[in-house]
PDB file of N, CA and C in Angstrom:
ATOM      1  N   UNK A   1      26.748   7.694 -21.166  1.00  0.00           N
ATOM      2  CA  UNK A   1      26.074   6.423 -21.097  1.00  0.00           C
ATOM      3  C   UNK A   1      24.555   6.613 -21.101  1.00  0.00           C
ATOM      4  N   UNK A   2      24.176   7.250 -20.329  1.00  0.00           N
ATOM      5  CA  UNK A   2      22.427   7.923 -20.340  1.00  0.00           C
ATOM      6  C   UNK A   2      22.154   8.159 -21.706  1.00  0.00           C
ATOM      7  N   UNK A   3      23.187   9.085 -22.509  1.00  0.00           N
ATOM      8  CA  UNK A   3      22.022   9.321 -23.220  1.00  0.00           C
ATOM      9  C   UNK A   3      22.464   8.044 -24.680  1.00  0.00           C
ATOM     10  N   UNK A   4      23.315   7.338 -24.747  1.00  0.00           N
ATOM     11  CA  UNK A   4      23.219   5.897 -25.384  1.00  0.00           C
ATOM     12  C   UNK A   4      22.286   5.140 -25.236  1.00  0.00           C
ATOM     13  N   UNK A   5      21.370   5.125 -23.358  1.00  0.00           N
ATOM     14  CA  UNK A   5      20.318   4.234 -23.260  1.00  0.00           C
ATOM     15  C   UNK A   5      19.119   4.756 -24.152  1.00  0.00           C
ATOM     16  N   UNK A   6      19.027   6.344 -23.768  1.00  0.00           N
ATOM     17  CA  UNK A   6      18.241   6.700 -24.299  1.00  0.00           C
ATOM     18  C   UNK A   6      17.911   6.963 -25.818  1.00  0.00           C
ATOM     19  N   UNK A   7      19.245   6.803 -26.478  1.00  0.00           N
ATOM     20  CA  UNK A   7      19.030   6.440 -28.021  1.00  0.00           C
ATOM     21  C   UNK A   7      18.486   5.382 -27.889  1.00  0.00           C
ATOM     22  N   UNK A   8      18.750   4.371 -27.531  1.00  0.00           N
ATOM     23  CA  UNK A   8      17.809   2.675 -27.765  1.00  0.00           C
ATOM     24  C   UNK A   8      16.639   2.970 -27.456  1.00  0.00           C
ATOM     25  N   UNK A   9      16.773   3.164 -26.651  1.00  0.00           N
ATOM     26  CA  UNK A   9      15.061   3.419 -25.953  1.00  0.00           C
ATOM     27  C   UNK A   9      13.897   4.018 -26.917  1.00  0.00           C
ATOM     28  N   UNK A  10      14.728   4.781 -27.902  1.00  0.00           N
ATOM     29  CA  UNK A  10      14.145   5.982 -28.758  1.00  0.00           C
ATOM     30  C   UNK A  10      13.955   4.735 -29.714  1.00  0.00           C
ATOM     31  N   UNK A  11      14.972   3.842 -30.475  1.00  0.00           N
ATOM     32  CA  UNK A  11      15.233   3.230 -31.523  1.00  0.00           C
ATOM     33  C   UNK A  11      14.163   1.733 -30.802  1.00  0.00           C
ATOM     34  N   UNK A  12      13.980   1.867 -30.118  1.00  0.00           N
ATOM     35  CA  UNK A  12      13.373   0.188 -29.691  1.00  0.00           C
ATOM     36  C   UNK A  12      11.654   1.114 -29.755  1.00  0.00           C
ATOM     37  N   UNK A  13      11.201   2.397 -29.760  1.00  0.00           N
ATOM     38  CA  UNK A  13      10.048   2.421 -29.703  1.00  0.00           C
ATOM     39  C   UNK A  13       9.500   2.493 -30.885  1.00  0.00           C
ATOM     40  N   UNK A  14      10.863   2.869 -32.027  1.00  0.00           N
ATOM     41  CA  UNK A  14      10.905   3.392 -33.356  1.00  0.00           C
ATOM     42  C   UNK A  14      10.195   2.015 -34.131  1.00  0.00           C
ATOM     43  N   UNK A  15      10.971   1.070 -33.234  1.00  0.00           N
ATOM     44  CA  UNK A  15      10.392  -0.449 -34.059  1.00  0.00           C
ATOM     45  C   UNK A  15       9.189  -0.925 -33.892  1.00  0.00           C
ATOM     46  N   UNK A  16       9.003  -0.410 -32.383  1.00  0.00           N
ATOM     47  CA  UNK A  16       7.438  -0.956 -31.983  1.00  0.00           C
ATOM     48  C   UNK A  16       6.511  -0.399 -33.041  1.00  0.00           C
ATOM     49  N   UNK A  17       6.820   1.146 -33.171  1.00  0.00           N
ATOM     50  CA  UNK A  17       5.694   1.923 -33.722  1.00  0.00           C
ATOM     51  C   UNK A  17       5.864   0.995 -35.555  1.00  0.00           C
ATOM     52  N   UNK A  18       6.743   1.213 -35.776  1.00  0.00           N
ATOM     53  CA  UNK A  18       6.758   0.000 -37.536  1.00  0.00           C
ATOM     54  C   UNK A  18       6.348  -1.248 -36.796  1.00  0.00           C
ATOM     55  N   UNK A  19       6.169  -1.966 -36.050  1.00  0.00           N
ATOM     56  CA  UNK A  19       5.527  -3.130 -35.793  1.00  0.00           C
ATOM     57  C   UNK A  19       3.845  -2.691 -35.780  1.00  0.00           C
ATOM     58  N   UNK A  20       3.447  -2.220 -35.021  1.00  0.00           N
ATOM     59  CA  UNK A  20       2.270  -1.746 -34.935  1.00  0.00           C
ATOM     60  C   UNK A  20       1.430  -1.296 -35.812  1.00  0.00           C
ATOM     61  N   UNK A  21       2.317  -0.677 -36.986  1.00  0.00           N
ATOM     62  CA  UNK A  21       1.407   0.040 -38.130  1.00  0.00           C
ATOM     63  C   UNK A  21       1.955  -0.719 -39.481  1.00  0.00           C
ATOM     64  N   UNK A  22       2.992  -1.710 -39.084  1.00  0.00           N
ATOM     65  CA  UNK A  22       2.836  -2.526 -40.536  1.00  0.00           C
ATOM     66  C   UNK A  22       1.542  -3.752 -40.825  1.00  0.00           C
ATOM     67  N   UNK A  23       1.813  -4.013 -42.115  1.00  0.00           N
ATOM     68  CA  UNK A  23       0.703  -4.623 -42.476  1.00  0.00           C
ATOM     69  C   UNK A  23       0.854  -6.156 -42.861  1.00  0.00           C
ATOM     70  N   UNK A  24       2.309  -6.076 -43.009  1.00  0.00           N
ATOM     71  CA  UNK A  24       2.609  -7.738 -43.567  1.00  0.00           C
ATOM     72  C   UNK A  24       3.541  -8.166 -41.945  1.00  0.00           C
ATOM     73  N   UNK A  25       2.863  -9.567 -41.685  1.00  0.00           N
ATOM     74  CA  UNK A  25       3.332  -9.955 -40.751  1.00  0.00           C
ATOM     75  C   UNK A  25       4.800 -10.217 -40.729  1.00  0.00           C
ATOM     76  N   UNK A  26       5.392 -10.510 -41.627  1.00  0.00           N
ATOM     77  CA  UNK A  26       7.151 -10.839 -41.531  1.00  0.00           C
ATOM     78  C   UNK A  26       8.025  -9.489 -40.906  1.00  0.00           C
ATOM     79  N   UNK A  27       6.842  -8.194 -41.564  1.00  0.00           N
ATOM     80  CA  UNK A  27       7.691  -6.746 -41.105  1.00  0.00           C
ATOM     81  C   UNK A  27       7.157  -6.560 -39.438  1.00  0.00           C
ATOM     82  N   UNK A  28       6.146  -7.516 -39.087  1.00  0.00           N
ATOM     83  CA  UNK A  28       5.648  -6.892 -37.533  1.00  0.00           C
ATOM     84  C   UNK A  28       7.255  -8.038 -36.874  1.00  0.00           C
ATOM     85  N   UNK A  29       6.911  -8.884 -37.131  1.00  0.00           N
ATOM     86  CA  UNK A  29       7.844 -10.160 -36.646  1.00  0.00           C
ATOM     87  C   UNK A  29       9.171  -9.653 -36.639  1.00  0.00           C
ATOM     88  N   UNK A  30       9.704  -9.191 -37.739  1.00  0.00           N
ATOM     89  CA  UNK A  30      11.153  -8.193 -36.908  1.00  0.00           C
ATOM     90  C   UNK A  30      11.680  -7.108 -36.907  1.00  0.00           C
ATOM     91  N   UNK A  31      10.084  -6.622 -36.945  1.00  0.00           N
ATOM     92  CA  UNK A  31      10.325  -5.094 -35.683  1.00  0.00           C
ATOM     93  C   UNK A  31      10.261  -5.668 -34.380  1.00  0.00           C
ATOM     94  N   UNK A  32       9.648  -7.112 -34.127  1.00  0.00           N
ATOM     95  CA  UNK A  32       9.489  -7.183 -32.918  1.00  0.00           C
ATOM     96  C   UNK A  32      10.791  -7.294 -32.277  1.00  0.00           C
ATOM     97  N   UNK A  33      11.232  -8.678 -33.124  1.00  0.00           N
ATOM     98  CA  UNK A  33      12.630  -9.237 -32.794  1.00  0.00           C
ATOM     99  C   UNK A  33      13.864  -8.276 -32.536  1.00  0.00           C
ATOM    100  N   UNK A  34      13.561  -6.926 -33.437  1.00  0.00           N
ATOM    101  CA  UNK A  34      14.936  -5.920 -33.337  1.00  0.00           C
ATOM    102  C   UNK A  34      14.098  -5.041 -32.075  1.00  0.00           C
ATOM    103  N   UNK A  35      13.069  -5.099 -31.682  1.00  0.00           N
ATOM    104  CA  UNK A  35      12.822  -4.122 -30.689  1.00  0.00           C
ATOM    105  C   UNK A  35      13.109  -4.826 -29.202  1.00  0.00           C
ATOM    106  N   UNK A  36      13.132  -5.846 -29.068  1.00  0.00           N
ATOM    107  CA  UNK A  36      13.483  -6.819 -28.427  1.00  0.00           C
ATOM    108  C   UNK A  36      15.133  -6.738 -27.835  1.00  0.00           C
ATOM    109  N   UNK A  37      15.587  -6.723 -28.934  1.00  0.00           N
ATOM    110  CA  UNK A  37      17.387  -6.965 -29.042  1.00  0.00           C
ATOM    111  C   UNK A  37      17.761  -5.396 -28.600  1.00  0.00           C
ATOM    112  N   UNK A  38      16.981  -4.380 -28.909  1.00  0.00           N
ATOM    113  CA  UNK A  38      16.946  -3.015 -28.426  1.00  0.00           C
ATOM    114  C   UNK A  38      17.091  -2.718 -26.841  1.00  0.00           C
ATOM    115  N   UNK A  39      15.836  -3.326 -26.532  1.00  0.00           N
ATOM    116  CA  UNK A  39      15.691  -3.521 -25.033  1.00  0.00           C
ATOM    117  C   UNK A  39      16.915  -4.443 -24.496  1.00  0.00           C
ATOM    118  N   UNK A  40      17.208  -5.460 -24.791  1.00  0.00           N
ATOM    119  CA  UNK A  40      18.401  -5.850 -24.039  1.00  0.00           C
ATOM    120  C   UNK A  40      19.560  -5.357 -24.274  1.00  0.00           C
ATOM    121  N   UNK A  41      19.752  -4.524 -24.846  1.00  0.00           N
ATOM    122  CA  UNK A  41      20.642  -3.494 -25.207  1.00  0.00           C
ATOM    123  C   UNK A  41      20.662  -2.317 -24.167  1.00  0.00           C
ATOM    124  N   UNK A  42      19.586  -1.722 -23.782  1.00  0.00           N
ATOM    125  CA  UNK A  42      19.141  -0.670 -22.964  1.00  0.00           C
ATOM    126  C   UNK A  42      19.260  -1.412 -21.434  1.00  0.00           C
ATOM    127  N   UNK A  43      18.837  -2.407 -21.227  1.00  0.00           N
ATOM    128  CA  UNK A  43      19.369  -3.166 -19.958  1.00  0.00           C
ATOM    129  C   UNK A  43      20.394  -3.437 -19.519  1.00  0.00           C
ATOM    130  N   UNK A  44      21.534  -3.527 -20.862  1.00  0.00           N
ATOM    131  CA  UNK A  44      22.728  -3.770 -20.330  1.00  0.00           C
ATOM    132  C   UNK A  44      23.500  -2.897 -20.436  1.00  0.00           C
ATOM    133  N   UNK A  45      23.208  -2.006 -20.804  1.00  0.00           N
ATOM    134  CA  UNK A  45      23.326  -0.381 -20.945  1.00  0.00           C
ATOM    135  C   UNK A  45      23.141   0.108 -19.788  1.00  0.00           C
ATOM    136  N   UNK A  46      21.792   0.048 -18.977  1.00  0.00           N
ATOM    137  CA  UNK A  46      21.821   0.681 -17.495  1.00  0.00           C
ATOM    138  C   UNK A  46      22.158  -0.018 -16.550  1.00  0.00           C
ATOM    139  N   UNK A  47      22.648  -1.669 -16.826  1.00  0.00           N
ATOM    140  CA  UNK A  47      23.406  -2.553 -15.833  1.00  0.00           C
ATOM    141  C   UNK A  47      24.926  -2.138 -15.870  1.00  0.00           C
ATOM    142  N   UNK A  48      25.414  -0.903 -16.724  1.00  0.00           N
ATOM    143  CA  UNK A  48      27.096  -0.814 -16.957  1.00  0.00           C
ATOM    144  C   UNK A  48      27.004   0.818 -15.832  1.00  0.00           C
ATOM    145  N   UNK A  49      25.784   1.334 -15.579  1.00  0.00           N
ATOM    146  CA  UNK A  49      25.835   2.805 -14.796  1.00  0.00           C
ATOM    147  C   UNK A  49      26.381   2.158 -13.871  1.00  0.00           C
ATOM    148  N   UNK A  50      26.840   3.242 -12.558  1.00  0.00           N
ATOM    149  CA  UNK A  50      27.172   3.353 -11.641  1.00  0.00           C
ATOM    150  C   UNK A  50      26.383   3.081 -10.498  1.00  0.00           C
ATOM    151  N   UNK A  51      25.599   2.647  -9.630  1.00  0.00           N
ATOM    152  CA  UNK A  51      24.907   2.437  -8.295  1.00  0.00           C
ATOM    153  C   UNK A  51      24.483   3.744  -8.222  1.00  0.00           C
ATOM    154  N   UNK A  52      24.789   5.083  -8.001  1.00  0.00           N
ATOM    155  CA  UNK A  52      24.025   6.349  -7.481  1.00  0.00           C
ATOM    156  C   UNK A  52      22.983   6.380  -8.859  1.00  0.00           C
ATOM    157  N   UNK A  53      23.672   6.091 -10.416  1.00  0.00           N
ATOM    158  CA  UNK A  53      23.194   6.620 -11.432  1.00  0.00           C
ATOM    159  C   UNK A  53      22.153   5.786 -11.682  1.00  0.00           C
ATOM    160  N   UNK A  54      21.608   4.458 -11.191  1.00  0.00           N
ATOM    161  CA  UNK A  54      20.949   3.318 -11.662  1.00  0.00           C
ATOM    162  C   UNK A  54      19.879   3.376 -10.432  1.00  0.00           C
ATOM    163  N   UNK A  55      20.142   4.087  -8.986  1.00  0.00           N
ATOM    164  CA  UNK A  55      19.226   4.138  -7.878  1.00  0.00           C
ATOM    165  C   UNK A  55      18.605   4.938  -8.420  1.00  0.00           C
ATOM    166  N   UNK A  56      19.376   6.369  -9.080  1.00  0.00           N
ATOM    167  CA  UNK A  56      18.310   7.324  -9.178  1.00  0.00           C
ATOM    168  C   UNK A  56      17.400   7.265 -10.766  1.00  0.00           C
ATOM    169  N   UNK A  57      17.287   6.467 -10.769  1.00  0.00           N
ATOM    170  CA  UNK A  57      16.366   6.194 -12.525  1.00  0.00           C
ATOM    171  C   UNK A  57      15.612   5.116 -12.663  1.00  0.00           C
ATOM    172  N   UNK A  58      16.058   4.175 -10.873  1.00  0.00           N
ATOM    173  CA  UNK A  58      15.863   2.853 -11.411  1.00  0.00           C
ATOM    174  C   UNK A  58      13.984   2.809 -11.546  1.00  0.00           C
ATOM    175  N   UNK A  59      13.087   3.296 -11.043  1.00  0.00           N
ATOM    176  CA  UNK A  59      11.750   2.989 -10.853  1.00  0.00           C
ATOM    177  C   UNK A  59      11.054   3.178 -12.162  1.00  0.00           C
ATOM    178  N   UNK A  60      11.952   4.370 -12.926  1.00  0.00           N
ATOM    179  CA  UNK A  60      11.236   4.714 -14.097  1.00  0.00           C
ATOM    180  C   UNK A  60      12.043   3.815 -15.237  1.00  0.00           C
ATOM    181  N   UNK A  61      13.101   3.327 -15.205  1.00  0.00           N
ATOM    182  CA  UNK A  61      13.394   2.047 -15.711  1.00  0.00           C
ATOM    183  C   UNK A  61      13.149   0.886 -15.965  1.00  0.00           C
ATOM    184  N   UNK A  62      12.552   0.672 -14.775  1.00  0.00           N
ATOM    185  CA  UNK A  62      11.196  -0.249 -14.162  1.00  0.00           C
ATOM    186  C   UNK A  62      10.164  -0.047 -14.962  1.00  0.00           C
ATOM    187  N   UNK A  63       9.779   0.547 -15.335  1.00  0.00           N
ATOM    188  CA  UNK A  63       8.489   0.834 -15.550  1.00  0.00           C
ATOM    189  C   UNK A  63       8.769   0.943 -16.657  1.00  0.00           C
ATOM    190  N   UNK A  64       9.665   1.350 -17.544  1.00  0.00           N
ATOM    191  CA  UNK A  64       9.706   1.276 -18.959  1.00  0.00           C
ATOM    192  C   UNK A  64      10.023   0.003 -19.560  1.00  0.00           C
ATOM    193  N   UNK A  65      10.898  -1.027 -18.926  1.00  0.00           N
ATOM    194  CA  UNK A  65      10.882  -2.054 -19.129  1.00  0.00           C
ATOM    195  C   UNK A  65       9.464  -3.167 -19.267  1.00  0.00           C
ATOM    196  N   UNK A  66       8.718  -3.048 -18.132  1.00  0.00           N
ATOM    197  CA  UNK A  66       7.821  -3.689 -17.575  1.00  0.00           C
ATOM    198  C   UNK A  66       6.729  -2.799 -19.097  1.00  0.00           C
ATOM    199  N   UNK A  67       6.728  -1.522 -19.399  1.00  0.00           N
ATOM    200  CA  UNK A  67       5.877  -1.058 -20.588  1.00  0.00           C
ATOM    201  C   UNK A  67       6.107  -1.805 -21.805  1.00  0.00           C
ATOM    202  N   UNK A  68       7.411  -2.026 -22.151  1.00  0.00           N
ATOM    203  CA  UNK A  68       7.891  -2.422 -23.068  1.00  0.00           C
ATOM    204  C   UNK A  68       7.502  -3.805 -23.959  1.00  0.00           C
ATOM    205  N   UNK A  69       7.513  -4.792 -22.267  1.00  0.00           N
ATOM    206  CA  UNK A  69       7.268  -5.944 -22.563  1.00  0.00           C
ATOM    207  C   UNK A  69       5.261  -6.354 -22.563  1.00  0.00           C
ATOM    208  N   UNK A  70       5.153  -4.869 -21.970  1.00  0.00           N
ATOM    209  CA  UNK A  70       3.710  -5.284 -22.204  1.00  0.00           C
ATOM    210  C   UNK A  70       3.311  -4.694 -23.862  1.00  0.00           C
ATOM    211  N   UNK A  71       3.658  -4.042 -24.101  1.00  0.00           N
ATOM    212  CA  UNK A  71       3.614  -3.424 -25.842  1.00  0.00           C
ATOM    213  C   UNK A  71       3.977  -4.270 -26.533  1.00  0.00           C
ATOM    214  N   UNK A  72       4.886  -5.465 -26.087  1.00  0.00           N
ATOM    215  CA  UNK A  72       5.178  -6.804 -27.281  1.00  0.00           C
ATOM    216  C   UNK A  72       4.270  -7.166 -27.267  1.00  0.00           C
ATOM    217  N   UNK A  73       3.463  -7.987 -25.965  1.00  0.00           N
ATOM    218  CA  UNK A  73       2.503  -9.044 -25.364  1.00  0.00           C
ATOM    219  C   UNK A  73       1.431  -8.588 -26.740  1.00  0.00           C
ATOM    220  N   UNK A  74       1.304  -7.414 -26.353  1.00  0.00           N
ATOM    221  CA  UNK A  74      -0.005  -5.892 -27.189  1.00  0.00           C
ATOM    222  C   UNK A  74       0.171  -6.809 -28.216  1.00  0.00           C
ATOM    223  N   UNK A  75       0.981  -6.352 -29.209  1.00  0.00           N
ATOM    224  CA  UNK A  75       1.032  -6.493 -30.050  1.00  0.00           C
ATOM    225  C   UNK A  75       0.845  -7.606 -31.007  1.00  0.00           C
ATOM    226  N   UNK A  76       1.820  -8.526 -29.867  1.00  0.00           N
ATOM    227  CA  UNK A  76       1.867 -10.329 -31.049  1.00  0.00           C
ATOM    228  C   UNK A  76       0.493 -10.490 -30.614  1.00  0.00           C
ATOM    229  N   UNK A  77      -0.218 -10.606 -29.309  1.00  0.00           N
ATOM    230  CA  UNK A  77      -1.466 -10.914 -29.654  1.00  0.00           C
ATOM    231  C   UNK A  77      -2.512 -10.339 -30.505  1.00  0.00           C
ATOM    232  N   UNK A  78      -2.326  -9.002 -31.351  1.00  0.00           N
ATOM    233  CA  UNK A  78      -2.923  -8.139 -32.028  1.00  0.00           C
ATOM    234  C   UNK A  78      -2.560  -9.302 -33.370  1.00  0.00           C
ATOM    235  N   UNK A  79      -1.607  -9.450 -33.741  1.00  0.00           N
ATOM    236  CA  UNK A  79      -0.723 -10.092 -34.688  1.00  0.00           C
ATOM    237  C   UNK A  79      -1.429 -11.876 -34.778  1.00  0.00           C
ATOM    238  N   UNK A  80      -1.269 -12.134 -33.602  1.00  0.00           N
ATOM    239  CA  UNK A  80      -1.865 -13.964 -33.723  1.00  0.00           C
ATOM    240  C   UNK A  80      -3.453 -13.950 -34.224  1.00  0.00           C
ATOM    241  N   UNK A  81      -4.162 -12.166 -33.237  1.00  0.00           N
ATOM    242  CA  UNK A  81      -5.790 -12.685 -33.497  1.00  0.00           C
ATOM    243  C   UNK A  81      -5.926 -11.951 -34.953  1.00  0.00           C
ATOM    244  N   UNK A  82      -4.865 -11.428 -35.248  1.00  0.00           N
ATOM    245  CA  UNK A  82      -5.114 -10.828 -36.857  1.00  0.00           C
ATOM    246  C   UNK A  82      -6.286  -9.937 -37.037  1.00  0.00           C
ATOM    247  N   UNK A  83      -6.599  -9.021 -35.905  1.00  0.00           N
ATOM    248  CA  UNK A  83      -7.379  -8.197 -35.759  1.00  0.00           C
ATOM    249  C   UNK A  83      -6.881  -6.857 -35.501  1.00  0.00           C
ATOM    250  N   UNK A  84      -8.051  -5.616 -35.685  1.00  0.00           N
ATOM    251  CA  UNK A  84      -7.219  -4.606 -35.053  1.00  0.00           C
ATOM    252  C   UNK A  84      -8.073  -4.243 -33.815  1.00  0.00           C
ATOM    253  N   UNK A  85      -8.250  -4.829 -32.970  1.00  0.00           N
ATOM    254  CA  UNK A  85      -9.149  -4.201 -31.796  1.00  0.00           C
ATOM    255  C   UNK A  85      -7.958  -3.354 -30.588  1.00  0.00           C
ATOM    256  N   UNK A  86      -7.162  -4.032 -31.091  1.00  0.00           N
ATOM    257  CA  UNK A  86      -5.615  -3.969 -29.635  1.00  0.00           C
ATOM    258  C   UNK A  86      -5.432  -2.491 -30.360  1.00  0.00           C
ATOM    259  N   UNK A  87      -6.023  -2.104 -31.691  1.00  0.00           N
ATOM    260  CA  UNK A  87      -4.929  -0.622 -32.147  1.00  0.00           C
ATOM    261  C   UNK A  87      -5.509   0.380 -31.596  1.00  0.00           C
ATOM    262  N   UNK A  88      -6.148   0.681 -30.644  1.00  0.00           N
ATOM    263  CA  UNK A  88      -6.486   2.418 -29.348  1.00  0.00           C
ATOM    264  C   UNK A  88      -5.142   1.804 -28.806  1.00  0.00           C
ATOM    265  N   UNK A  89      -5.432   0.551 -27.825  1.00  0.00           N
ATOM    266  CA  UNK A  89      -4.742   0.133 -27.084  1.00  0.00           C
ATOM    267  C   UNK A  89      -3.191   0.441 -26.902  1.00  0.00           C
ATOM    268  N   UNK A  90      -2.489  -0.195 -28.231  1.00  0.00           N
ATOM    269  CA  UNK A  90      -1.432  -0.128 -28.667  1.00  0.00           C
ATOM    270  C   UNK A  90      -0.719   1.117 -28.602  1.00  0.00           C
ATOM    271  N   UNK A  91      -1.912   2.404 -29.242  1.00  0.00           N
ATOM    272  CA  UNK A  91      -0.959   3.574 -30.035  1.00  0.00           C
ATOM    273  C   UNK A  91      -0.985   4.252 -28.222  1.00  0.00           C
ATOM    274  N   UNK A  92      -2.107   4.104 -27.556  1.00  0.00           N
ATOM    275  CA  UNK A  92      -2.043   4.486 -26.081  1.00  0.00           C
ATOM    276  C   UNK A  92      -0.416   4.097 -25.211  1.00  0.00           C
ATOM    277  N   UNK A  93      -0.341   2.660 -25.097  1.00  0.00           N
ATOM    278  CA  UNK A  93       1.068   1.723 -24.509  1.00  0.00           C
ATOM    279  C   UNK A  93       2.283   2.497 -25.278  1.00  0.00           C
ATOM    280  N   UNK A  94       2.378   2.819 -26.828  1.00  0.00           N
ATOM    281  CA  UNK A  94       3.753   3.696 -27.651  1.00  0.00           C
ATOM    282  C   UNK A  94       3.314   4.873 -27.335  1.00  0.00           C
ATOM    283  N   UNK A  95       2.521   5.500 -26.173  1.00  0.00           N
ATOM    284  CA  UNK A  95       2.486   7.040 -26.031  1.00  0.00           C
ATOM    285  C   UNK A  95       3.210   7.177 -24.817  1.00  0.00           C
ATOM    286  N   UNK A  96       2.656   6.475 -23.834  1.00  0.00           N
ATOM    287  CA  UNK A  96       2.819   5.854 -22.821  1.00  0.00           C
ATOM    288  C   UNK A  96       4.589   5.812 -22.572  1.00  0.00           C
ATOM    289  N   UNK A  97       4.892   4.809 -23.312  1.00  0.00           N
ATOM    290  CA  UNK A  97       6.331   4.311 -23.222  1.00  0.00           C
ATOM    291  C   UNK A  97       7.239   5.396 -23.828  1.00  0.00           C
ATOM    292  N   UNK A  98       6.714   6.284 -24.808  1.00  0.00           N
ATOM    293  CA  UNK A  98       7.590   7.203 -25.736  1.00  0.00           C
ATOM    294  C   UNK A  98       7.160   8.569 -23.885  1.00  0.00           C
ATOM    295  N   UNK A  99       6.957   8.774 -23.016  1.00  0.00           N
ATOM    296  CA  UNK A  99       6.645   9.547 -21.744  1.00  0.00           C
ATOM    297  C   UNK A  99       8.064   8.979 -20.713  1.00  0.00           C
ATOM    298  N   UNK A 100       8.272   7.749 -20.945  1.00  0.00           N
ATOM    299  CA  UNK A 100       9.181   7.194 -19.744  1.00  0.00           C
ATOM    300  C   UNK A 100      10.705   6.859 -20.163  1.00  0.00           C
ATOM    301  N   UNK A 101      10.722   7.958 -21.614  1.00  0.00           N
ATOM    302  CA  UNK A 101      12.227   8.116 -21.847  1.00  0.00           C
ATOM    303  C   UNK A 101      12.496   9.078 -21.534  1.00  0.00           C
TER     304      UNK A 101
END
């Protein structure tokens, strides 16, 4: 089961990073949407562990979640202001998050 989460986890950062470095908005829009569906995949993935297996992971779970959703935030607002100022930012948050798998 671990390492199923951790395929998503791998495959949901896979999308961020094609969200982040594409150029036409329809391809950022669903990398977002499949990186999205990734993550609730990986949630309900570590909501099926066991209590010992979910105590002992849960903080850094936490925290990858809570990364995750801040790397969307990153992003669509990179995406709405149609700028690249968010891209240090960004490739920093997919270094970041690609550390807490």
């Amino acid at each position: 089961m671990r390492e199923q989460i951790k395929q998503t986890q791998n495959m949901m950062v896979d999308l961020f990073e094609v969200a982040a470095h594409a150029s036409q908005p329809g391809t950022i829009s669903t990398s977002l949407i499949e990186a999205q569906q990734a993550l609730l995949t990986a949630e309900q993935l570590y909501g099926s562990l066991d209590d010992a297996q979910q105590t002992a992971s849960q903080s850094t779970f936490k925290n990858f979640v809570d990364s995750a959703a801040h790397l969307n935030l990153m992003i669509v607002k990179s995406l709405d202001n149609n700028d690249l100022v968010y891209a240090d930012r960004i490739q920093n948050e997919l270094t970041a998050l690609k550390q807490l798998i």
